[in-house]
PDB file of N, CA and C in Angstrom:
ATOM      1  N   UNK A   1      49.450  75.026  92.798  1.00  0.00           N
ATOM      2  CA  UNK A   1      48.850  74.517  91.581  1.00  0.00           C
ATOM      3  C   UNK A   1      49.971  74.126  90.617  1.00  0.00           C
ATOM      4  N   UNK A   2      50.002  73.159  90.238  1.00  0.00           N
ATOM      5  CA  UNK A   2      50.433  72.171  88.895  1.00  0.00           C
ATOM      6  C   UNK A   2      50.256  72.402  87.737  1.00  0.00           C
ATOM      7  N   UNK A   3      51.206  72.926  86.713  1.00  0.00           N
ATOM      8  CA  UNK A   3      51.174  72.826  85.664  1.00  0.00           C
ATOM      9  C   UNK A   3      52.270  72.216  84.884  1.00  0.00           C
ATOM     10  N   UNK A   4      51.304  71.499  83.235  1.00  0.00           N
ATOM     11  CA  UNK A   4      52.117  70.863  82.937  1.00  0.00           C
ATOM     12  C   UNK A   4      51.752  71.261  81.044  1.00  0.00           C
ATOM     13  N   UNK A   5      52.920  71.041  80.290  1.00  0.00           N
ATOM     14  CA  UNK A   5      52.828  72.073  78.728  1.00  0.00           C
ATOM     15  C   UNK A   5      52.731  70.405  77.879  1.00  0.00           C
ATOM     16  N   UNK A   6      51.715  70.297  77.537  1.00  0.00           N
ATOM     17  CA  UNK A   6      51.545  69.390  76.521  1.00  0.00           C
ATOM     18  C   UNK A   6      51.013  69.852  75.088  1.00  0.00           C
ATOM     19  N   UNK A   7      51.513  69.548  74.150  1.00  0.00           N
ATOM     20  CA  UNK A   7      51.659  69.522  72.837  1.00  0.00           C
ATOM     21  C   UNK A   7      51.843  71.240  72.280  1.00  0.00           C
ATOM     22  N   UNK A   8      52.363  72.103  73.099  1.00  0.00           N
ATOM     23  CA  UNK A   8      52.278  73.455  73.128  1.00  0.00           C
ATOM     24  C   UNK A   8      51.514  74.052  73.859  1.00  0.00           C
ATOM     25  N   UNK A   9      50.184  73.405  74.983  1.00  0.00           N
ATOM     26  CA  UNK A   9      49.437  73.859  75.537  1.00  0.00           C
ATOM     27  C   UNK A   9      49.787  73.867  77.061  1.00  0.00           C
ATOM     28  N   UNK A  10      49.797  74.686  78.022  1.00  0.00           N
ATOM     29  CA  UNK A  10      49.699  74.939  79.175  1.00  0.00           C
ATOM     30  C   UNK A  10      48.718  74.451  79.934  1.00  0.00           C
ATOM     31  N   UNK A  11      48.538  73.168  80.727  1.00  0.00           N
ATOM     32  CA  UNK A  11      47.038  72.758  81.328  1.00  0.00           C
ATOM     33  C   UNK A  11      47.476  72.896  83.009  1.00  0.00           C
ATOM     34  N   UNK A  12      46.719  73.344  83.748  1.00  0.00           N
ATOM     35  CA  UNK A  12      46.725  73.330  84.808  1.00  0.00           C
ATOM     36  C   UNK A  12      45.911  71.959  85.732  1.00  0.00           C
ATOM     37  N   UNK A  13      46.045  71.843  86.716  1.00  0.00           N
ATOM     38  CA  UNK A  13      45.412  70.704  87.506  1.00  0.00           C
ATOM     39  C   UNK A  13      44.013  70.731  87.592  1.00  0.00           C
ATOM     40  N   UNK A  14      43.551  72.285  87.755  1.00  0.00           N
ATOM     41  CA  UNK A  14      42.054  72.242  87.427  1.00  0.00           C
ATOM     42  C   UNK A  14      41.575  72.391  85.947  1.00  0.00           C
ATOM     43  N   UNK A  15      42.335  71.892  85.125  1.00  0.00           N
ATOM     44  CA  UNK A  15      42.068  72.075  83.591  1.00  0.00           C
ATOM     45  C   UNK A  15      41.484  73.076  83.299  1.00  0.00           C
ATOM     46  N   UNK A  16      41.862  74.621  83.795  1.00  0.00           N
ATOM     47  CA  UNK A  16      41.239  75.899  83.472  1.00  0.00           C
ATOM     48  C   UNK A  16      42.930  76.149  81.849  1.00  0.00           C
ATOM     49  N   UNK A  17      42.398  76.644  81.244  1.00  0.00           N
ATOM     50  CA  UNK A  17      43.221  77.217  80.107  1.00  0.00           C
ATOM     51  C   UNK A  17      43.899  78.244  80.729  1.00  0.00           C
ATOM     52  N   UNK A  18      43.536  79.126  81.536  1.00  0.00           N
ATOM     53  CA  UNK A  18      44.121  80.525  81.789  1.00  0.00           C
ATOM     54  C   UNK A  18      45.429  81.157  81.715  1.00  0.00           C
ATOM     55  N   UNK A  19      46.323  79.899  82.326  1.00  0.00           N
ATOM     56  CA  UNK A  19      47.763  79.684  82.622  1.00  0.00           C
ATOM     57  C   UNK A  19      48.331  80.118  81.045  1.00  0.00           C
ATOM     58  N   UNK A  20      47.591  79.370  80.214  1.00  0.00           N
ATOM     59  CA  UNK A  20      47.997  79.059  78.936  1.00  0.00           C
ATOM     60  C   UNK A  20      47.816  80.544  78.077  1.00  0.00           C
ATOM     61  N   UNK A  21      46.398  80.956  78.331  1.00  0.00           N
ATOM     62  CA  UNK A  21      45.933  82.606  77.817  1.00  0.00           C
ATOM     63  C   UNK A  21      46.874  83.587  78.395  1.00  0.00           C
ATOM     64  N   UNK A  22      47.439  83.303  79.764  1.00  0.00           N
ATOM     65  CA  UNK A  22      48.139  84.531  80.242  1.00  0.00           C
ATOM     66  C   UNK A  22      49.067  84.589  79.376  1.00  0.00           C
ATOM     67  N   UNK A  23      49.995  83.476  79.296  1.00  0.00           N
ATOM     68  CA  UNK A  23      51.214  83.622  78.604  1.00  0.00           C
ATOM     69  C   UNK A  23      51.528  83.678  77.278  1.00  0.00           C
ATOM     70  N   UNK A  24      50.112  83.510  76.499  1.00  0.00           N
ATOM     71  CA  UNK A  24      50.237  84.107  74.919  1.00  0.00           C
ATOM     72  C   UNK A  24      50.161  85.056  75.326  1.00  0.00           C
ATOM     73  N   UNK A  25      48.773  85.753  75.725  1.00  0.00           N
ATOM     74  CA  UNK A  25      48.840  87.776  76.035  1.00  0.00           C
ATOM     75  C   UNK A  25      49.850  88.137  76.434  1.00  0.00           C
ATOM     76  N   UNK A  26      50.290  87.945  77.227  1.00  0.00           N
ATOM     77  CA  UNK A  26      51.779  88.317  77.332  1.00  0.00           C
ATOM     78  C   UNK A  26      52.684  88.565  76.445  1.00  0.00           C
ATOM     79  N   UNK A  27      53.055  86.898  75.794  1.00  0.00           N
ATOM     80  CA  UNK A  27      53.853  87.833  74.724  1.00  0.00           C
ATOM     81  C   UNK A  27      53.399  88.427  73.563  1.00  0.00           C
ATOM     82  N   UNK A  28      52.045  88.099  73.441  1.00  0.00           N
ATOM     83  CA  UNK A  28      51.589  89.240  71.729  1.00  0.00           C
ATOM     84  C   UNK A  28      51.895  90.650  72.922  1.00  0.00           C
ATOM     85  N   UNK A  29      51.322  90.996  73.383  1.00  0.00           N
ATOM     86  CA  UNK A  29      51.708  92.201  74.440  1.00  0.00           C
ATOM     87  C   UNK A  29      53.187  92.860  74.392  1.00  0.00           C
ATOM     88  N   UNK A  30      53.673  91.719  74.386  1.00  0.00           N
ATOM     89  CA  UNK A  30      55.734  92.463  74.470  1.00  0.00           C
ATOM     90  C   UNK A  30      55.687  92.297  72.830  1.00  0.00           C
ATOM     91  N   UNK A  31      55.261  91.713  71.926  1.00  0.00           N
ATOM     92  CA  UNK A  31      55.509  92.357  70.701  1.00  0.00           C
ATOM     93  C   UNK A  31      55.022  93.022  70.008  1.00  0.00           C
ATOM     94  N   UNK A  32      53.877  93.636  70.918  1.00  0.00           N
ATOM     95  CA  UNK A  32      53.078  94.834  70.250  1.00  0.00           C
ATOM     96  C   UNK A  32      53.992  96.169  70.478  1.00  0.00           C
ATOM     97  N   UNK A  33      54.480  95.904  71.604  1.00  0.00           N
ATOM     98  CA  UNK A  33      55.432  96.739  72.206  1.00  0.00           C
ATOM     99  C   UNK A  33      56.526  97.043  71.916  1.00  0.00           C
ATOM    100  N   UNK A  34      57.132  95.906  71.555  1.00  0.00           N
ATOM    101  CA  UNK A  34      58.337  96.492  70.646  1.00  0.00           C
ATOM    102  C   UNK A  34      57.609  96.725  69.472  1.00  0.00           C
ATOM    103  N   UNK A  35      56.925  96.459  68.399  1.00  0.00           N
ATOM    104  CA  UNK A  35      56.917  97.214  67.230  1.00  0.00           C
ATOM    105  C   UNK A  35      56.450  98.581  67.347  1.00  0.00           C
ATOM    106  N   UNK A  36      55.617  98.923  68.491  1.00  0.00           N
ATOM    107  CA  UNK A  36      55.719 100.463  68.651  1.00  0.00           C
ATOM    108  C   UNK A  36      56.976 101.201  68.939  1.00  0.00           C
ATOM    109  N   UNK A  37      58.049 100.518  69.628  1.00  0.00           N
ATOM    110  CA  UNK A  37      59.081 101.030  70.010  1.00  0.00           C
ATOM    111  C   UNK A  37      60.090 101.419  68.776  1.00  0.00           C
ATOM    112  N   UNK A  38      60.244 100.157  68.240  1.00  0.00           N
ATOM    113  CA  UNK A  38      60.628  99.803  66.945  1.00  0.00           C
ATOM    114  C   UNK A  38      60.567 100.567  65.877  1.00  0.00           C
ATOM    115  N   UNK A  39      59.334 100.846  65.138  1.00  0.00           N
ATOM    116  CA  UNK A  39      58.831 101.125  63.729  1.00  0.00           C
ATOM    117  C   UNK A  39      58.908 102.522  63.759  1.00  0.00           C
ATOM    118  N   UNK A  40      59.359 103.073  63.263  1.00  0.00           N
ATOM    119  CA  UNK A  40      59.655 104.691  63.253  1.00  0.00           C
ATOM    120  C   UNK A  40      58.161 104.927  61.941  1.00  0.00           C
ATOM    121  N   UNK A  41      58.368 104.346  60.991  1.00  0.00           N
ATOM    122  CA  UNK A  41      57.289 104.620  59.907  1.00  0.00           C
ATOM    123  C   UNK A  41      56.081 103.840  60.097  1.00  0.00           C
ATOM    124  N   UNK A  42      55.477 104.788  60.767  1.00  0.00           N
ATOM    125  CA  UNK A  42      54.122 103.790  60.966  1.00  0.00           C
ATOM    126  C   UNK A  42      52.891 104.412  60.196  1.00  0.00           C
ATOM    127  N   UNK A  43      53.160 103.521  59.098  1.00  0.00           N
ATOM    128  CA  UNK A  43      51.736 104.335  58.134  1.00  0.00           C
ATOM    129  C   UNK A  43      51.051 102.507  58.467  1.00  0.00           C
ATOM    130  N   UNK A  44      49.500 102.858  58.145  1.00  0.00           N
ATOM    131  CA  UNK A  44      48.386 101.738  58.892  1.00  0.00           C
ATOM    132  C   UNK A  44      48.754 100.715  58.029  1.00  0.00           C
ATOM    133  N   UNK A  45      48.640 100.494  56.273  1.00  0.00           N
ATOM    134  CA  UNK A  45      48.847  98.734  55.818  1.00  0.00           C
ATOM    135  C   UNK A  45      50.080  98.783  56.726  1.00  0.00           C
ATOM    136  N   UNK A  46      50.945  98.915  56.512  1.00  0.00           N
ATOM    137  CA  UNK A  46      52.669  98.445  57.468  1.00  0.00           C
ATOM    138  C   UNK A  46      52.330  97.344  58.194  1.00  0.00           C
ATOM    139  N   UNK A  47      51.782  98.621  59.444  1.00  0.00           N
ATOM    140  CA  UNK A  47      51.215  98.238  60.454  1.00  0.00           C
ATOM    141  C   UNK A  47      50.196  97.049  60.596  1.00  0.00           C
ATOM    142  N   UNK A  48      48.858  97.034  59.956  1.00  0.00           N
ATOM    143  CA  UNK A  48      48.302  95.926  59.891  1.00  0.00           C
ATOM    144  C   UNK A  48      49.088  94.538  59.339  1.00  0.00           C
ATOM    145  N   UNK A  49      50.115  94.944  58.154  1.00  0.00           N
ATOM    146  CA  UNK A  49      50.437  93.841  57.388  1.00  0.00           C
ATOM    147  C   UNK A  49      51.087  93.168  58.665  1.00  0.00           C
ATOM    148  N   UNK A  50      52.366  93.622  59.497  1.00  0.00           N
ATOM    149  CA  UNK A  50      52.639  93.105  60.663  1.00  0.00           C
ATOM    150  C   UNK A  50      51.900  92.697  61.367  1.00  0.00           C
ATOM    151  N   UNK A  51      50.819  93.393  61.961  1.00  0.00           N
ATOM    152  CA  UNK A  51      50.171  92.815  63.239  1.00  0.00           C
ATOM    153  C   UNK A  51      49.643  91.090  62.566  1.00  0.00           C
ATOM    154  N   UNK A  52      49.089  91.328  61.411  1.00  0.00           N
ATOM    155  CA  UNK A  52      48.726  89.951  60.759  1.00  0.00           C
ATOM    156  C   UNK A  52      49.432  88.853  60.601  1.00  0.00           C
ATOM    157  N   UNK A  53      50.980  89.441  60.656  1.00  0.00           N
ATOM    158  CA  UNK A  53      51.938  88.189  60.025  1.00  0.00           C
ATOM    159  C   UNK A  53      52.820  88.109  61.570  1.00  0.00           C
ATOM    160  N   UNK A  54      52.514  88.828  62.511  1.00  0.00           N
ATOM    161  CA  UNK A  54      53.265  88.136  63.940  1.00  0.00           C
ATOM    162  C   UNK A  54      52.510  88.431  65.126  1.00  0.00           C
ATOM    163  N   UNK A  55      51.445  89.432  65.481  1.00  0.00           N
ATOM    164  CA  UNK A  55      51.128  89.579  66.776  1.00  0.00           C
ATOM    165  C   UNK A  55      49.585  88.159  66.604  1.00  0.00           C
ATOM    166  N   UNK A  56      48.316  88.265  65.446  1.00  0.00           N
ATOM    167  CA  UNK A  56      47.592  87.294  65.051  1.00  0.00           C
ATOM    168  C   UNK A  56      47.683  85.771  65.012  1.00  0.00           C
ATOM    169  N   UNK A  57      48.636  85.633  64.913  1.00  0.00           N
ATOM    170  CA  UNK A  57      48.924  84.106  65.117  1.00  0.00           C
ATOM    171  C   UNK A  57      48.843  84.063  66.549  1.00  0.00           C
ATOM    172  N   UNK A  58      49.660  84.252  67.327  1.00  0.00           N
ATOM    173  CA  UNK A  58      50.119  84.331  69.252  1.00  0.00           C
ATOM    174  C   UNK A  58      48.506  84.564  69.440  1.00  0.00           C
ATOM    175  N   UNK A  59      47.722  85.072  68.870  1.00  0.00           N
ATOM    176  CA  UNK A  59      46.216  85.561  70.216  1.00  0.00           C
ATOM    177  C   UNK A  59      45.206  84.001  69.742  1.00  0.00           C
ATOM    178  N   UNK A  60      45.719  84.169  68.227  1.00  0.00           N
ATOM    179  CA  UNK A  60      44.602  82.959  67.996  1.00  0.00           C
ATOM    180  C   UNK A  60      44.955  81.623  68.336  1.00  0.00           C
ATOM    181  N   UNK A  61      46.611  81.487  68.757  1.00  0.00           N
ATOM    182  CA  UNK A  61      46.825  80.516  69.718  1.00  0.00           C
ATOM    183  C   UNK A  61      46.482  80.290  70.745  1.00  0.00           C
ATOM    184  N   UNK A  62      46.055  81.028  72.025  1.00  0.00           N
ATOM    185  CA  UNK A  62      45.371  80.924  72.953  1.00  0.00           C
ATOM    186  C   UNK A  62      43.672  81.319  72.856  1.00  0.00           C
ATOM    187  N   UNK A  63      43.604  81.880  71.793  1.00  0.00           N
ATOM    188  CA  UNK A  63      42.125  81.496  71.769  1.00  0.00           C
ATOM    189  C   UNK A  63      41.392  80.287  71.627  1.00  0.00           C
ATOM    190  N   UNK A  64      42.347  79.085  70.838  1.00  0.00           N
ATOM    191  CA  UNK A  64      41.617  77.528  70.673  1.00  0.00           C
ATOM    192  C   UNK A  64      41.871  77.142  71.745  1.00  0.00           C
ATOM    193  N   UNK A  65      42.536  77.204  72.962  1.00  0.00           N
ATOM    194  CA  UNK A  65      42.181  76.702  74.070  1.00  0.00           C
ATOM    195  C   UNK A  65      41.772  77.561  74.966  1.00  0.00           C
ATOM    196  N   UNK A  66      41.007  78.606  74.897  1.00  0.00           N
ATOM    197  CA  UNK A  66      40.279  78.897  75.878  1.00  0.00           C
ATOM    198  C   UNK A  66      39.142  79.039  75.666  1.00  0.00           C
ATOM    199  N   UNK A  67      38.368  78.920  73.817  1.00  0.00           N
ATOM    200  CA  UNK A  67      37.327  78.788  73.309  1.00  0.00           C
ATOM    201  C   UNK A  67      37.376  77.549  72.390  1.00  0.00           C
ATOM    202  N   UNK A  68      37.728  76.437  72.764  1.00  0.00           N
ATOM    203  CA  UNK A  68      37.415  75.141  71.655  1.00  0.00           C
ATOM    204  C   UNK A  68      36.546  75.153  70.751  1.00  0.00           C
TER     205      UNK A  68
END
């Protein structure tokens, strides 16, 4: 199977998105991961304020192409 990354998007030959979903989850995944590794002070705003300002962007990027 064929893939090819147009305009930031990952399309495969059978025009399934998936290719494209794996590899955001992925990396919101490795940076959920390091900020657990990371953050010694983890009180919850912190925490949310981050997840909002770097892991949220990456999921809702692969969510417009796998839910248009």
């Amino acid at each position: 199977m064929s893939e090819q990354k147009d305009l930031g998007v990952l399309i495969a030959d059978n025009l399934k998105p998936s290719a494209h979903c794996v590899t955001f989850y992925k990396q919101a995944s490795r940076v959920l991961a390091m900020m657990q590794r990371t953050i010694i002070y983890k009180k919850k705003a912190i925490l949310l304020r981050l997840y909002k300002t770097v892991v949220r962007p990456l999921v809702e990027q692969f969510t417009a192409a796998w839910s248009p």
